[in-house]
N, C-alpha and C. Protein backbone atom coordinates (compact mmCIF):
# COMPACT_ATOMS: atom_id res chain seq x y z
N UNK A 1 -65.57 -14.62 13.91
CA UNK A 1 -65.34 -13.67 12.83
C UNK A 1 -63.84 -13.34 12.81
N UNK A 2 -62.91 -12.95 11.28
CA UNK A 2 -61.74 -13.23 11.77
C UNK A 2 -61.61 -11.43 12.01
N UNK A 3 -60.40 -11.00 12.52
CA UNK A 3 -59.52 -10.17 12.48
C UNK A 3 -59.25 -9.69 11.31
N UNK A 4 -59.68 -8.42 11.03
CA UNK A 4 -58.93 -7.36 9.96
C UNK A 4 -57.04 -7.57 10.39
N UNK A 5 -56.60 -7.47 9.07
CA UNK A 5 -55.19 -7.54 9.47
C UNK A 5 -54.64 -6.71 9.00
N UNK A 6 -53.60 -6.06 9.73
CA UNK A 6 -52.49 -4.70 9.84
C UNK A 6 -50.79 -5.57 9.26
N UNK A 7 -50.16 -4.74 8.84
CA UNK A 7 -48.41 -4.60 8.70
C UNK A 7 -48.52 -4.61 10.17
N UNK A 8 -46.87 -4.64 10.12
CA UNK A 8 -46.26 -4.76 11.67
C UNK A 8 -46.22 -2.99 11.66
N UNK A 9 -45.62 -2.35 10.70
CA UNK A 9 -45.41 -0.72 11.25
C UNK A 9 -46.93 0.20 11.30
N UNK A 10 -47.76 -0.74 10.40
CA UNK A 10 -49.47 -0.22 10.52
C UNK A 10 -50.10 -0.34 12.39
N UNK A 11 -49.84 -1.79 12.42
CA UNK A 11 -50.22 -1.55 14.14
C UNK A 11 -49.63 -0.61 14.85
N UNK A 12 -48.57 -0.82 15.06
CA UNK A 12 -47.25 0.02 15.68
C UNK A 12 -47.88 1.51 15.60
N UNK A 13 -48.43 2.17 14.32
CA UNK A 13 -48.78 3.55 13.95
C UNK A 13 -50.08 3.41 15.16
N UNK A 14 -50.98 2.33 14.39
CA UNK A 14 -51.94 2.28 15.28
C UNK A 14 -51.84 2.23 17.10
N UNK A 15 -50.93 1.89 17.58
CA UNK A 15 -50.98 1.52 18.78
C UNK A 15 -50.47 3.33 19.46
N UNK A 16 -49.79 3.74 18.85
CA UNK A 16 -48.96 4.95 19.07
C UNK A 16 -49.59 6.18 19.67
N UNK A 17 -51.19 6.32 18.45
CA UNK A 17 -51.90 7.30 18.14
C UNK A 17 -53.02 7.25 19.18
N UNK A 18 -52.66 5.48 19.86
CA UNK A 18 -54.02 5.60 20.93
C UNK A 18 -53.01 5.68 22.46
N UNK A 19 -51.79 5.34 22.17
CA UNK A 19 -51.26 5.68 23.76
C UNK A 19 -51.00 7.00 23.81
N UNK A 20 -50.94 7.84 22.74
CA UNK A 20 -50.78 9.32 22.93
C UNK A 20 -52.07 9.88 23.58
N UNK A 21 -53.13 9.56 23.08
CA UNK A 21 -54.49 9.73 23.01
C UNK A 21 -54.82 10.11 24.76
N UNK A 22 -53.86 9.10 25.19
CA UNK A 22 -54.35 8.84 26.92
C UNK A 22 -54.08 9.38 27.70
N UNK A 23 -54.79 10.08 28.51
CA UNK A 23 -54.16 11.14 29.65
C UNK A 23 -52.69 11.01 30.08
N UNK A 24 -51.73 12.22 29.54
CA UNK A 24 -50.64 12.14 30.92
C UNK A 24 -49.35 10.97 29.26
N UNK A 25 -50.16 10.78 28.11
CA UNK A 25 -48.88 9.90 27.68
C UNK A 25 -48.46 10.54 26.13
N UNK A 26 -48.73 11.99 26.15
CA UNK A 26 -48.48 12.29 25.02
C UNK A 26 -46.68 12.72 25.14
N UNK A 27 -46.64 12.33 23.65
CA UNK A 27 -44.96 12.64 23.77
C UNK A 27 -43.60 11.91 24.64
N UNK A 28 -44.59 10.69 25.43
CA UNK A 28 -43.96 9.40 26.05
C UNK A 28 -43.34 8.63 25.20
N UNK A 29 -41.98 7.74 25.67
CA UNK A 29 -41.96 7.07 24.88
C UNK A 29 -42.19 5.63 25.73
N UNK A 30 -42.16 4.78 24.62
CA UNK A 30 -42.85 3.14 25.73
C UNK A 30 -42.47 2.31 24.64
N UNK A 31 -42.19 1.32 24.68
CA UNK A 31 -42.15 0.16 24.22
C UNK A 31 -42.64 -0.01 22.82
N UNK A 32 -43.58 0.43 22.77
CA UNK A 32 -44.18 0.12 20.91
C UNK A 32 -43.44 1.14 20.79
N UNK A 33 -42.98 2.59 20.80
CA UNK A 33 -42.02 3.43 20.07
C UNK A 33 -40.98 3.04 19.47
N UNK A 34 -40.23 2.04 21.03
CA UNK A 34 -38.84 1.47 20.54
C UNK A 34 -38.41 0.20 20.05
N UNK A 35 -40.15 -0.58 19.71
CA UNK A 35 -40.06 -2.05 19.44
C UNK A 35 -40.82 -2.48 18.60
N UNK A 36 -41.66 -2.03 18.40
CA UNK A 36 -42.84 -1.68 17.14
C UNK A 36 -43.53 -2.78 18.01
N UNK A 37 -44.09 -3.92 16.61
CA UNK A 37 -44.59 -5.18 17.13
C UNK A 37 -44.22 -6.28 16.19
N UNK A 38 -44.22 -7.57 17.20
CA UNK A 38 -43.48 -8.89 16.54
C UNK A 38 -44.10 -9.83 16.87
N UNK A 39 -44.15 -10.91 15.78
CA UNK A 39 -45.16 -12.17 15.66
C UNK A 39 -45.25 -12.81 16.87
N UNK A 40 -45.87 -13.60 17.21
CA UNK A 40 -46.20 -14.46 17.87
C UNK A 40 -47.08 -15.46 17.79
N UNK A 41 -46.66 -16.65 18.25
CA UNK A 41 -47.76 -17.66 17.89
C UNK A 41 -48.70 -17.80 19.20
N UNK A 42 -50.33 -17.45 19.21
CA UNK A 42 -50.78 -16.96 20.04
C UNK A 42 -51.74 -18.42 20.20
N UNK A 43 -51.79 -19.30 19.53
CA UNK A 43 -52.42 -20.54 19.42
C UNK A 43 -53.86 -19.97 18.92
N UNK A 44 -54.76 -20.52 19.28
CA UNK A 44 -56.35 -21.12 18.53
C UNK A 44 -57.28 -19.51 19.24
N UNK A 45 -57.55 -18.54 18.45
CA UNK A 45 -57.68 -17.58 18.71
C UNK A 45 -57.10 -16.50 19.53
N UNK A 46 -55.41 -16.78 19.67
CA UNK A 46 -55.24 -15.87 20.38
C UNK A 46 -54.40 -14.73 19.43
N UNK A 47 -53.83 -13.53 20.32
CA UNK A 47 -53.64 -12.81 19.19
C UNK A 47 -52.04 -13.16 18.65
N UNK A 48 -51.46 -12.92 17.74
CA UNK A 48 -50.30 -13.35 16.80
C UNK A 48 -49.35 -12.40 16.78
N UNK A 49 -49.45 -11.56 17.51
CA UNK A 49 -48.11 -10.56 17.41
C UNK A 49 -48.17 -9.58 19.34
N UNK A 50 -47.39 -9.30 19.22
CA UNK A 50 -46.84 -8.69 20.73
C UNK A 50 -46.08 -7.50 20.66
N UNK A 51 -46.02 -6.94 21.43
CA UNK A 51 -44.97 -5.95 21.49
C UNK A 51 -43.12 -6.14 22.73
N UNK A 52 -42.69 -6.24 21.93
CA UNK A 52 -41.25 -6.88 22.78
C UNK A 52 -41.18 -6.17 24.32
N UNK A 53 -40.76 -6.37 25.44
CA UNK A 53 -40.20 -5.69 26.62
C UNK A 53 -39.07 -5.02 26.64
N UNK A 54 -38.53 -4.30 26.30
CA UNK A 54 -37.80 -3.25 25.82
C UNK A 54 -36.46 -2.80 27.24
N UNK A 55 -37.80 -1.51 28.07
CA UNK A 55 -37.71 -1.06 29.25
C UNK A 55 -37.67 -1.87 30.38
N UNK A 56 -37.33 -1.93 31.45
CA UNK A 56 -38.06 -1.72 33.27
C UNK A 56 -39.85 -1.91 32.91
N UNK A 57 -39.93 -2.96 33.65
CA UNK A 57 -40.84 -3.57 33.56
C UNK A 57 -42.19 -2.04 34.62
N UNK A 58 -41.42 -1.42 35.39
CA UNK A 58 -41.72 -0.52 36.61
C UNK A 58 -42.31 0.65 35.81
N UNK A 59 -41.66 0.55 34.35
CA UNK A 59 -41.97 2.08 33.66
C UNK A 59 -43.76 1.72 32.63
N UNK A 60 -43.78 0.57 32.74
CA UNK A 60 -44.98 0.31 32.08
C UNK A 60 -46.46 0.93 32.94
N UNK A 61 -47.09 1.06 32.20
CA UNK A 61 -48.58 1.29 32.86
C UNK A 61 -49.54 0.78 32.18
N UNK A 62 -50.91 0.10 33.76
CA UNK A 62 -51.75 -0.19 32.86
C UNK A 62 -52.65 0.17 32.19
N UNK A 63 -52.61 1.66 31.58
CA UNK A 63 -53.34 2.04 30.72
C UNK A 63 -52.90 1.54 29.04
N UNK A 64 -51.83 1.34 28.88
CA UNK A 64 -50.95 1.28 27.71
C UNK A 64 -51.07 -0.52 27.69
N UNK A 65 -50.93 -0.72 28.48
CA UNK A 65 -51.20 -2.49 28.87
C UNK A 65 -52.45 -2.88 27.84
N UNK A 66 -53.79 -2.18 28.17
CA UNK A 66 -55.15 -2.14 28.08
C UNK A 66 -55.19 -1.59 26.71
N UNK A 67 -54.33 -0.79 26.22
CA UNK A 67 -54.43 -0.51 24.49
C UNK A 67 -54.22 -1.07 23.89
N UNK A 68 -53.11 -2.39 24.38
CA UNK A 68 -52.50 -3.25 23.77
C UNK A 68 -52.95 -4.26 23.57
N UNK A 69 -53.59 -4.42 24.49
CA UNK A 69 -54.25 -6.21 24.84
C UNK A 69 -55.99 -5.35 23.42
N UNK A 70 -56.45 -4.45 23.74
CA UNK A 70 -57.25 -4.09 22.71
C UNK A 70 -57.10 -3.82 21.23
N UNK A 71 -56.43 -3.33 21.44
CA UNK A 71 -55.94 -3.50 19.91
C UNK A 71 -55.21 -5.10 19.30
N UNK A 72 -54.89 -5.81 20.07
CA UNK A 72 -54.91 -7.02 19.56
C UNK A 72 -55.86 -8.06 19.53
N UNK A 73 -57.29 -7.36 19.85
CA UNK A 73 -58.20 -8.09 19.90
C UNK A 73 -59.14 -7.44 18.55
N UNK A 74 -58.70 -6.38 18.24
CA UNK A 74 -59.36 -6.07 16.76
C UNK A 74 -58.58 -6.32 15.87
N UNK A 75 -56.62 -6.46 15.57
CA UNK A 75 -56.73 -6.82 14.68
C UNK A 75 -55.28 -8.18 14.76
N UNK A 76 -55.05 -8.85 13.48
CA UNK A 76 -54.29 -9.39 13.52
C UNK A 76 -52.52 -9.16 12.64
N UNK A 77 -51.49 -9.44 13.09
CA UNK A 77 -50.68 -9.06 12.12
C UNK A 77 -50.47 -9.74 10.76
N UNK A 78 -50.37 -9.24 9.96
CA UNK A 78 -50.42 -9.92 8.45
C UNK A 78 -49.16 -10.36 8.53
N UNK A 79 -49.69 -11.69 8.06
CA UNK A 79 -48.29 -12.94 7.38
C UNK A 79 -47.74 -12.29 6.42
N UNK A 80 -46.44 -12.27 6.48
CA UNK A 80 -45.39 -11.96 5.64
C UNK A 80 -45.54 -12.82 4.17
């Protein structure tokens, strides 16, 4: 079944509203704040857009990891 597809600043909104959501990350900033999200070719079902590495790899967590990798499994980024 395919993927509903988002804008790049639609995910980005989307990704934002669920890392706030998460214990301990409201008012954080992380990587989708300062990078939104950008294509990628993810091959034969994988997902098509990413979020760039920005920061210190040390400042990431895997709760925000786990929003990410989920939310790119519901949707896809729309072709320009």
């Amino acid at each position: 079944m395919p993927k509903t597809t988002r804008t790049a600043r639609q995910l980005q909104q989307i990704l934002i509203e669920r890392i706030e959501a998460l214990p301990g990350m409201a008012g954080q900033v992380t990587d989708v704040h300062l990078g939104g999200v950008r294509w990628m070719d993810g091959g034969e079902g994988g997902a098509n857009w990413t979020v760039p590495i920005l920061r210190n790899r040390d400042l990431h967590t895997p709760s925000v990891a786990r929003a990410i990798r989920q939310t790119q499994m519901e949707f896809d980024l729309e072709a320009d």
